[in-house]
PDB file of N, CA and C in Angstrom:
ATOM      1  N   UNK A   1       0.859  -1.190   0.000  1.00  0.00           N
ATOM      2  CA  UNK A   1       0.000   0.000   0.000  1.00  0.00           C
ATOM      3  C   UNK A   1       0.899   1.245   0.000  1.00  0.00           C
ATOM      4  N   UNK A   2       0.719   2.282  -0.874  1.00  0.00           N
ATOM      5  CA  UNK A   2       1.914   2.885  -0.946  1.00  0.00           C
ATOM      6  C   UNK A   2       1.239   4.575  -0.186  1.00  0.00           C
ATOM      7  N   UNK A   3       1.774   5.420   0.005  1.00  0.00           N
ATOM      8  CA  UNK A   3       0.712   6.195   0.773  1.00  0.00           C
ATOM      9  C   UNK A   3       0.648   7.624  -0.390  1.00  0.00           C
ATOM     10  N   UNK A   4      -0.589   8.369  -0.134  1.00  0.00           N
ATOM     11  CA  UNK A   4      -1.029   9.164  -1.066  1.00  0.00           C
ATOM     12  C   UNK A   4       0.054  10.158  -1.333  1.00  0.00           C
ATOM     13  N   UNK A   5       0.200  10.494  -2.163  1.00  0.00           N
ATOM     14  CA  UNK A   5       1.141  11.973  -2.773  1.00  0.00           C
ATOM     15  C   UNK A   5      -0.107  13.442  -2.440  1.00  0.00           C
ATOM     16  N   UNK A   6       0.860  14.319  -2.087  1.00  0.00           N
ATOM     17  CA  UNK A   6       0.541  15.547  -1.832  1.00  0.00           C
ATOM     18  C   UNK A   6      -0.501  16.181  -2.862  1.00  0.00           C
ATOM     19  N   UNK A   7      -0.546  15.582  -3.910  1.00  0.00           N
ATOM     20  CA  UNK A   7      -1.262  15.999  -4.619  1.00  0.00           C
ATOM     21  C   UNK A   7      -2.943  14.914  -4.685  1.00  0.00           C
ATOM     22  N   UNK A   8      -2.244  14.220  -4.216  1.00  0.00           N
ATOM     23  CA  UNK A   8      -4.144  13.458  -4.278  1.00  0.00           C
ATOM     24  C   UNK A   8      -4.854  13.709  -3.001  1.00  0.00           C
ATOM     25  N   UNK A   9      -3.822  13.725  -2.020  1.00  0.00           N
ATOM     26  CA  UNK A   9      -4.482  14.308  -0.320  1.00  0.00           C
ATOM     27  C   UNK A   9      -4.878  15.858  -0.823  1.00  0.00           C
ATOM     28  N   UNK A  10      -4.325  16.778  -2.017  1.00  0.00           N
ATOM     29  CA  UNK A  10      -5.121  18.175  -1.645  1.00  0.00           C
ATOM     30  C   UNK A  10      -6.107  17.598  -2.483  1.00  0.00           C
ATOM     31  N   UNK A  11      -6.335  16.927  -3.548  1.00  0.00           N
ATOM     32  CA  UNK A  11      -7.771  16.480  -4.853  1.00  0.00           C
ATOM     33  C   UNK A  11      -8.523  15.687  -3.963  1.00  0.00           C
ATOM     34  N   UNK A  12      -7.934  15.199  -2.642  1.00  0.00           N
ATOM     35  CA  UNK A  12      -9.125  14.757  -1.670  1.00  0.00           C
ATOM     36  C   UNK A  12     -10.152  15.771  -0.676  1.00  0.00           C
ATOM     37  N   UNK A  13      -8.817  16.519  -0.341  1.00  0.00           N
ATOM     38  CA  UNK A  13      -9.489  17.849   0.191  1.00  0.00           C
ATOM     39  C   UNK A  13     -10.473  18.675  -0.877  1.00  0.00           C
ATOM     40  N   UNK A  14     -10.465  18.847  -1.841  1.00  0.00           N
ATOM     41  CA  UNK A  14     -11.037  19.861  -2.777  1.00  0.00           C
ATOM     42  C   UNK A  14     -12.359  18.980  -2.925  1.00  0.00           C
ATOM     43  N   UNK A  15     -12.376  17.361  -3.352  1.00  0.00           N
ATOM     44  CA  UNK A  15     -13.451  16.994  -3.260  1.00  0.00           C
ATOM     45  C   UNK A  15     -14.449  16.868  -2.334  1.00  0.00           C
ATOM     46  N   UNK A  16     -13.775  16.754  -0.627  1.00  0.00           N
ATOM     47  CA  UNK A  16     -14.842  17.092   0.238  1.00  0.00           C
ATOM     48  C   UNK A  16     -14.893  18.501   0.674  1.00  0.00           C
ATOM     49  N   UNK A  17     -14.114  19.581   0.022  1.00  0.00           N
ATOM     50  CA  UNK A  17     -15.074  20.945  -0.123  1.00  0.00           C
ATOM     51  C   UNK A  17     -16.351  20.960  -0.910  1.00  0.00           C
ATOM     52  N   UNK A  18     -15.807  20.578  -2.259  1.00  0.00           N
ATOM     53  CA  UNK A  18     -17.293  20.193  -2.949  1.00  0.00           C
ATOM     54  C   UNK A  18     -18.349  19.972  -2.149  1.00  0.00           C
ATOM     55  N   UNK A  19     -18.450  18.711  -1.805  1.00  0.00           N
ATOM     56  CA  UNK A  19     -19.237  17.486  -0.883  1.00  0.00           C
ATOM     57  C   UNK A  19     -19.908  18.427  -0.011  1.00  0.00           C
ATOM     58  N   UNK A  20     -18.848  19.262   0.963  1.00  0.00           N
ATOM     59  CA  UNK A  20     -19.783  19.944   1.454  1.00  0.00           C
ATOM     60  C   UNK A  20     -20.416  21.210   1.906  1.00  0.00           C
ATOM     61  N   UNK A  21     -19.859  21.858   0.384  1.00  0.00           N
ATOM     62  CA  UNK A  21     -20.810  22.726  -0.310  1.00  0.00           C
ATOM     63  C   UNK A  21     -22.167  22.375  -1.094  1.00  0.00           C
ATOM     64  N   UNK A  22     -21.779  21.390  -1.445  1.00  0.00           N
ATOM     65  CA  UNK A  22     -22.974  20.857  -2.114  1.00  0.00           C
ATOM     66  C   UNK A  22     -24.210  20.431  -0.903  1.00  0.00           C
ATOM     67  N   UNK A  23     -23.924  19.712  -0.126  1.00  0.00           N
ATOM     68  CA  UNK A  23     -24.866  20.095   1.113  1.00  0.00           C
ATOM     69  C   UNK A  23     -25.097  20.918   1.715  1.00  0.00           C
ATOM     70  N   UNK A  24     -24.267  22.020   1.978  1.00  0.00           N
ATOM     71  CA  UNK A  24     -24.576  22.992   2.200  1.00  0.00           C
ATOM     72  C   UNK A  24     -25.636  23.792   1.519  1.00  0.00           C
ATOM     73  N   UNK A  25     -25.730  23.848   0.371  1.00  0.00           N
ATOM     74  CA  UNK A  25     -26.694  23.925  -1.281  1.00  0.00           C
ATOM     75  C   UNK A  25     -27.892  23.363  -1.078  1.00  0.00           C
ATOM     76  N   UNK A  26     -28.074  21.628  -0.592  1.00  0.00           N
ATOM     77  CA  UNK A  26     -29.256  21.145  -0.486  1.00  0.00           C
ATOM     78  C   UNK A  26     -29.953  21.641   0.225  1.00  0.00           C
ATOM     79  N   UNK A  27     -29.076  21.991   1.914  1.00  0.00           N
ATOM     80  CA  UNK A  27     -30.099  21.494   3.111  1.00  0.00           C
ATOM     81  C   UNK A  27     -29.988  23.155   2.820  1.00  0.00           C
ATOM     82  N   UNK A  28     -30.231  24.416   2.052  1.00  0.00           N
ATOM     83  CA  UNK A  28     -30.675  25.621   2.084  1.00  0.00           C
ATOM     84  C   UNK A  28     -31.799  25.684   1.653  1.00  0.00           C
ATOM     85  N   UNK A  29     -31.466  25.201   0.272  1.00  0.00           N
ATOM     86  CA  UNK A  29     -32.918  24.924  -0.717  1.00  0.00           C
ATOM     87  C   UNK A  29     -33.951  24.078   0.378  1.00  0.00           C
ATOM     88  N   UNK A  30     -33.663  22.764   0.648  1.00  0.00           N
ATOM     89  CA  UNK A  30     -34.270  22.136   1.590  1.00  0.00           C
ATOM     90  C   UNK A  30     -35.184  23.456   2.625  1.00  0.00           C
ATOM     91  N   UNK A  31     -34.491  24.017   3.240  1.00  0.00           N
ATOM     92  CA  UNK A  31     -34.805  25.122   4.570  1.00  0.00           C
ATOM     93  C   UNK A  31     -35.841  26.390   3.528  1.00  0.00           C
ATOM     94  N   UNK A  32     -35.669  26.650   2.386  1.00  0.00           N
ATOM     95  CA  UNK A  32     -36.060  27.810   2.019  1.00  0.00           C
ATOM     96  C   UNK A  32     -37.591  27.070   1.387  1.00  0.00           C
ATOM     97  N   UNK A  33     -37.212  25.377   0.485  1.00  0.00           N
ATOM     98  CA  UNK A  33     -38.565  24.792   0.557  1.00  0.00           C
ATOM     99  C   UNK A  33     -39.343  24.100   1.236  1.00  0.00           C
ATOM    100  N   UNK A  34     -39.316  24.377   2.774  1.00  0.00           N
ATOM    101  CA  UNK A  34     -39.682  23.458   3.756  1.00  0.00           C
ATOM    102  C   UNK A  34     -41.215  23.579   3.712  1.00  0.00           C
ATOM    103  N   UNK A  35     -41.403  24.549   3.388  1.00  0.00           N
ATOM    104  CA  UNK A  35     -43.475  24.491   3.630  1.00  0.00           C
ATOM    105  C   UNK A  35     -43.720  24.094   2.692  1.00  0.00           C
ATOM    106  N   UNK A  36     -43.665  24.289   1.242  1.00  0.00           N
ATOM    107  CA  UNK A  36     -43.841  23.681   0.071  1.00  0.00           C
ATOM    108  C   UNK A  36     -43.130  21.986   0.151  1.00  0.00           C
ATOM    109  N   UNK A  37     -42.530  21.530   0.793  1.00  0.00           N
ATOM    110  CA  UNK A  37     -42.222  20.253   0.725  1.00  0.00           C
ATOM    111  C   UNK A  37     -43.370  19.337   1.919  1.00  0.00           C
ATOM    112  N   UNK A  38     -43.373  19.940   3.008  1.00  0.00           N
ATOM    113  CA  UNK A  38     -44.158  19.376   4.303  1.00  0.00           C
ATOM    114  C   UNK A  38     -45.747  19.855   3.317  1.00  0.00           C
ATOM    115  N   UNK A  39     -45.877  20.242   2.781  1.00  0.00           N
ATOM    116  CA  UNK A  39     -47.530  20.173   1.988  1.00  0.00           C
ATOM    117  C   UNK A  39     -47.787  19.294   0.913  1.00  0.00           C
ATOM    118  N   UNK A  40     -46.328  19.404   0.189  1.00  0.00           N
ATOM    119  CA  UNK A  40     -46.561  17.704  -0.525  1.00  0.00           C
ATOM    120  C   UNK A  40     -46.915  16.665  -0.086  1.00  0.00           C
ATOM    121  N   UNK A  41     -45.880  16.589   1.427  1.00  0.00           N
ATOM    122  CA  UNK A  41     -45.447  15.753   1.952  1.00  0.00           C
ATOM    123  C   UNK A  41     -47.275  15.174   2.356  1.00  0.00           C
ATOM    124  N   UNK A  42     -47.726  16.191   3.266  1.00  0.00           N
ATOM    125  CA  UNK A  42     -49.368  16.415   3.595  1.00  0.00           C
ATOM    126  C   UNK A  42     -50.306  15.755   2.350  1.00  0.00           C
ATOM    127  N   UNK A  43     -49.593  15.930   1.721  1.00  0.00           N
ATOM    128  CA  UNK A  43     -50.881  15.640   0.589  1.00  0.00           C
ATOM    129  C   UNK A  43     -50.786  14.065  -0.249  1.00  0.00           C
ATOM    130  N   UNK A  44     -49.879  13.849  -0.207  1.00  0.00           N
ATOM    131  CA  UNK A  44     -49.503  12.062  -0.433  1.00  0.00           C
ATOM    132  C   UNK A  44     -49.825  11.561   1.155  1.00  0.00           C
ATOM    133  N   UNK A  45     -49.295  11.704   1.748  1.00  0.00           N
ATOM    134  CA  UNK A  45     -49.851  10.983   3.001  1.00  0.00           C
ATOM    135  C   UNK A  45     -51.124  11.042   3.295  1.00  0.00           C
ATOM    136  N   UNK A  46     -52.234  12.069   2.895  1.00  0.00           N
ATOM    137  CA  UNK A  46     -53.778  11.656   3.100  1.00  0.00           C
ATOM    138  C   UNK A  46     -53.841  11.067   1.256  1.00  0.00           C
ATOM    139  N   UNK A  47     -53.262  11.186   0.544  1.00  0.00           N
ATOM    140  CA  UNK A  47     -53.655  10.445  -0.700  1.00  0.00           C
ATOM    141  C   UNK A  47     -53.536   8.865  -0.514  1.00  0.00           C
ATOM    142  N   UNK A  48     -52.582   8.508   0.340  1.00  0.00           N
ATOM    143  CA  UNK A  48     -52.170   7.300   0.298  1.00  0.00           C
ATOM    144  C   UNK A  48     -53.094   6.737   1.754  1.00  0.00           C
ATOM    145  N   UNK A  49     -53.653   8.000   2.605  1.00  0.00           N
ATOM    146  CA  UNK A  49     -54.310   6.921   3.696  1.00  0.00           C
ATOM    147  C   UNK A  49     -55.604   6.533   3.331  1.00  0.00           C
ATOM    148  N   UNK A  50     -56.118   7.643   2.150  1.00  0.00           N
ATOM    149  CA  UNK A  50     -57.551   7.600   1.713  1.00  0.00           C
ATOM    150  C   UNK A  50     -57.951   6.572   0.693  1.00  0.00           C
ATOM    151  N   UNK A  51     -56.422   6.049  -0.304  1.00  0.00           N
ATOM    152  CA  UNK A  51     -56.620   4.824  -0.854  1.00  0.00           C
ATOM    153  C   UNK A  51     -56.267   3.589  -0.312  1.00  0.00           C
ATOM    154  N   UNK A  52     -55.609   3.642   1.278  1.00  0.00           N
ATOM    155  CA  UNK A  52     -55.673   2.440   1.976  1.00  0.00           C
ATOM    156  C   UNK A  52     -56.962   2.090   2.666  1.00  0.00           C
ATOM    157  N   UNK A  53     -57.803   3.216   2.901  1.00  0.00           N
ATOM    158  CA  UNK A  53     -58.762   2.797   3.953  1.00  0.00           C
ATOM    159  C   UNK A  53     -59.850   2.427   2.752  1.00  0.00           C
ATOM    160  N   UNK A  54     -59.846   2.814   1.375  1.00  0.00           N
ATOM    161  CA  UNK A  54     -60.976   2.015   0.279  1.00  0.00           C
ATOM    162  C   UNK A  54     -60.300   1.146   0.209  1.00  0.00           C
ATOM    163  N   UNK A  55     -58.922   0.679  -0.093  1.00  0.00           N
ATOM    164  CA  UNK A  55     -58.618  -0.724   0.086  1.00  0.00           C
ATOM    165  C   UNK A  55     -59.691  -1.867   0.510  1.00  0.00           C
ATOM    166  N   UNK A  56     -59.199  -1.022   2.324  1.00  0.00           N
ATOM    167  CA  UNK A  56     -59.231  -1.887   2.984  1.00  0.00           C
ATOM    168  C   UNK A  56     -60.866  -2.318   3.771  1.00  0.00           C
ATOM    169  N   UNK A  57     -61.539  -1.484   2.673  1.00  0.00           N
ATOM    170  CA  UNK A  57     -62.803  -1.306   2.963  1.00  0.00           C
ATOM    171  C   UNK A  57     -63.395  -2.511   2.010  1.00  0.00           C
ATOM    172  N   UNK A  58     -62.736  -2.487   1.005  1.00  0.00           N
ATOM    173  CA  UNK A  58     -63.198  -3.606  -0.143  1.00  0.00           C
ATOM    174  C   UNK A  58     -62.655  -4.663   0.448  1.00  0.00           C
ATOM    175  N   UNK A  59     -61.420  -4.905   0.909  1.00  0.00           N
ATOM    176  CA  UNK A  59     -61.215  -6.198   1.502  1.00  0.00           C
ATOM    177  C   UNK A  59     -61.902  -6.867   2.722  1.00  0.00           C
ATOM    178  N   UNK A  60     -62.745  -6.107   3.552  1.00  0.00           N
ATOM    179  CA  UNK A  60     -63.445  -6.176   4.360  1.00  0.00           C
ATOM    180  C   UNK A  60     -64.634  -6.564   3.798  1.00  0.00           C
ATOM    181  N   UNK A  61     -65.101  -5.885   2.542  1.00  0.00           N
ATOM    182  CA  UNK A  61     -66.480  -6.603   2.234  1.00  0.00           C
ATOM    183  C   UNK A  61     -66.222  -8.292   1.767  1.00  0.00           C
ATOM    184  N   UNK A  62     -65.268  -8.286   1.266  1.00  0.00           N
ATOM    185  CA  UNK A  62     -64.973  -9.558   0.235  1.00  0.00           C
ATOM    186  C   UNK A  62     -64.807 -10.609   1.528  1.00  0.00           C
ATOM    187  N   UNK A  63     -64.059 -10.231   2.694  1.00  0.00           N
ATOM    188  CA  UNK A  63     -64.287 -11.205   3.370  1.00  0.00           C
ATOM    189  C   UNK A  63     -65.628 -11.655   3.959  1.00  0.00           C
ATOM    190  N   UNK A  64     -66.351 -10.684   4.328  1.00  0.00           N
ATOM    191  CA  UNK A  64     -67.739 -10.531   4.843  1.00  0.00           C
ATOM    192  C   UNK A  64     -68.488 -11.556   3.963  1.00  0.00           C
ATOM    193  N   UNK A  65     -68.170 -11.456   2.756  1.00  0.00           N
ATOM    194  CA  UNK A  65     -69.357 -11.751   1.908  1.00  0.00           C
ATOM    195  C   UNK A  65     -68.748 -14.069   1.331  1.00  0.00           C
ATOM    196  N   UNK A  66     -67.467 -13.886   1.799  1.00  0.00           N
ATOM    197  CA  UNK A  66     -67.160 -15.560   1.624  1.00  0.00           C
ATOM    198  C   UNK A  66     -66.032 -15.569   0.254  1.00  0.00           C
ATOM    199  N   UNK A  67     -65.760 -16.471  -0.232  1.00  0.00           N
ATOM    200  CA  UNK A  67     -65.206 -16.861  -1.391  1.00  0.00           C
ATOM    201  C   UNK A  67     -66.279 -16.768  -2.557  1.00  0.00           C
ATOM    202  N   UNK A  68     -65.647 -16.033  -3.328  1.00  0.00           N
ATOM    203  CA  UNK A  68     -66.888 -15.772  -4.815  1.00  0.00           C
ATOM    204  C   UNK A  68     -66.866 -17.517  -5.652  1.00  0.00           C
ATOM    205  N   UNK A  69     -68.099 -18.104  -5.973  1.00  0.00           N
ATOM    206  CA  UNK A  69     -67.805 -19.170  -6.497  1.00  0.00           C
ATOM    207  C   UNK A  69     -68.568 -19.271  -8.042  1.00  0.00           C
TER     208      UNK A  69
END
């Protein structure tokens, strides 16, 4: 294992400046779209509870009612 040259330890450093600038980048956008994301967020989660509970409303009849023959 031979150990890094001065020049790939600074192209390591420069890449986790990137790294975390670039998060730095997300979690802003993230912070600046937080109400617009938590209302999506709001709105699939009653989309998805309102097509589990017809689900599970039909699966409730089908049992009620036996095996269709």
């Amino acid at each position: 294992m031979q150990a890094p040259t001065a020049h790939q330890v600074a192209d390591g450093g420069t890449w986790a400046t990137y790294l975390l600038v670039l998060m730095g980048g997300v979690f802003a956008w993230l912070d600046t779209h937080a109400s617009g994301l938590m209302a999506i967020a709001a709105l699939l989660t009653a989309a998805v509870n309102w097509w589990y509970r017809r689900a599970a409303h039909k699966w409730d009849g089908a049992e009620r009612r036996g095996p269709q023959h």
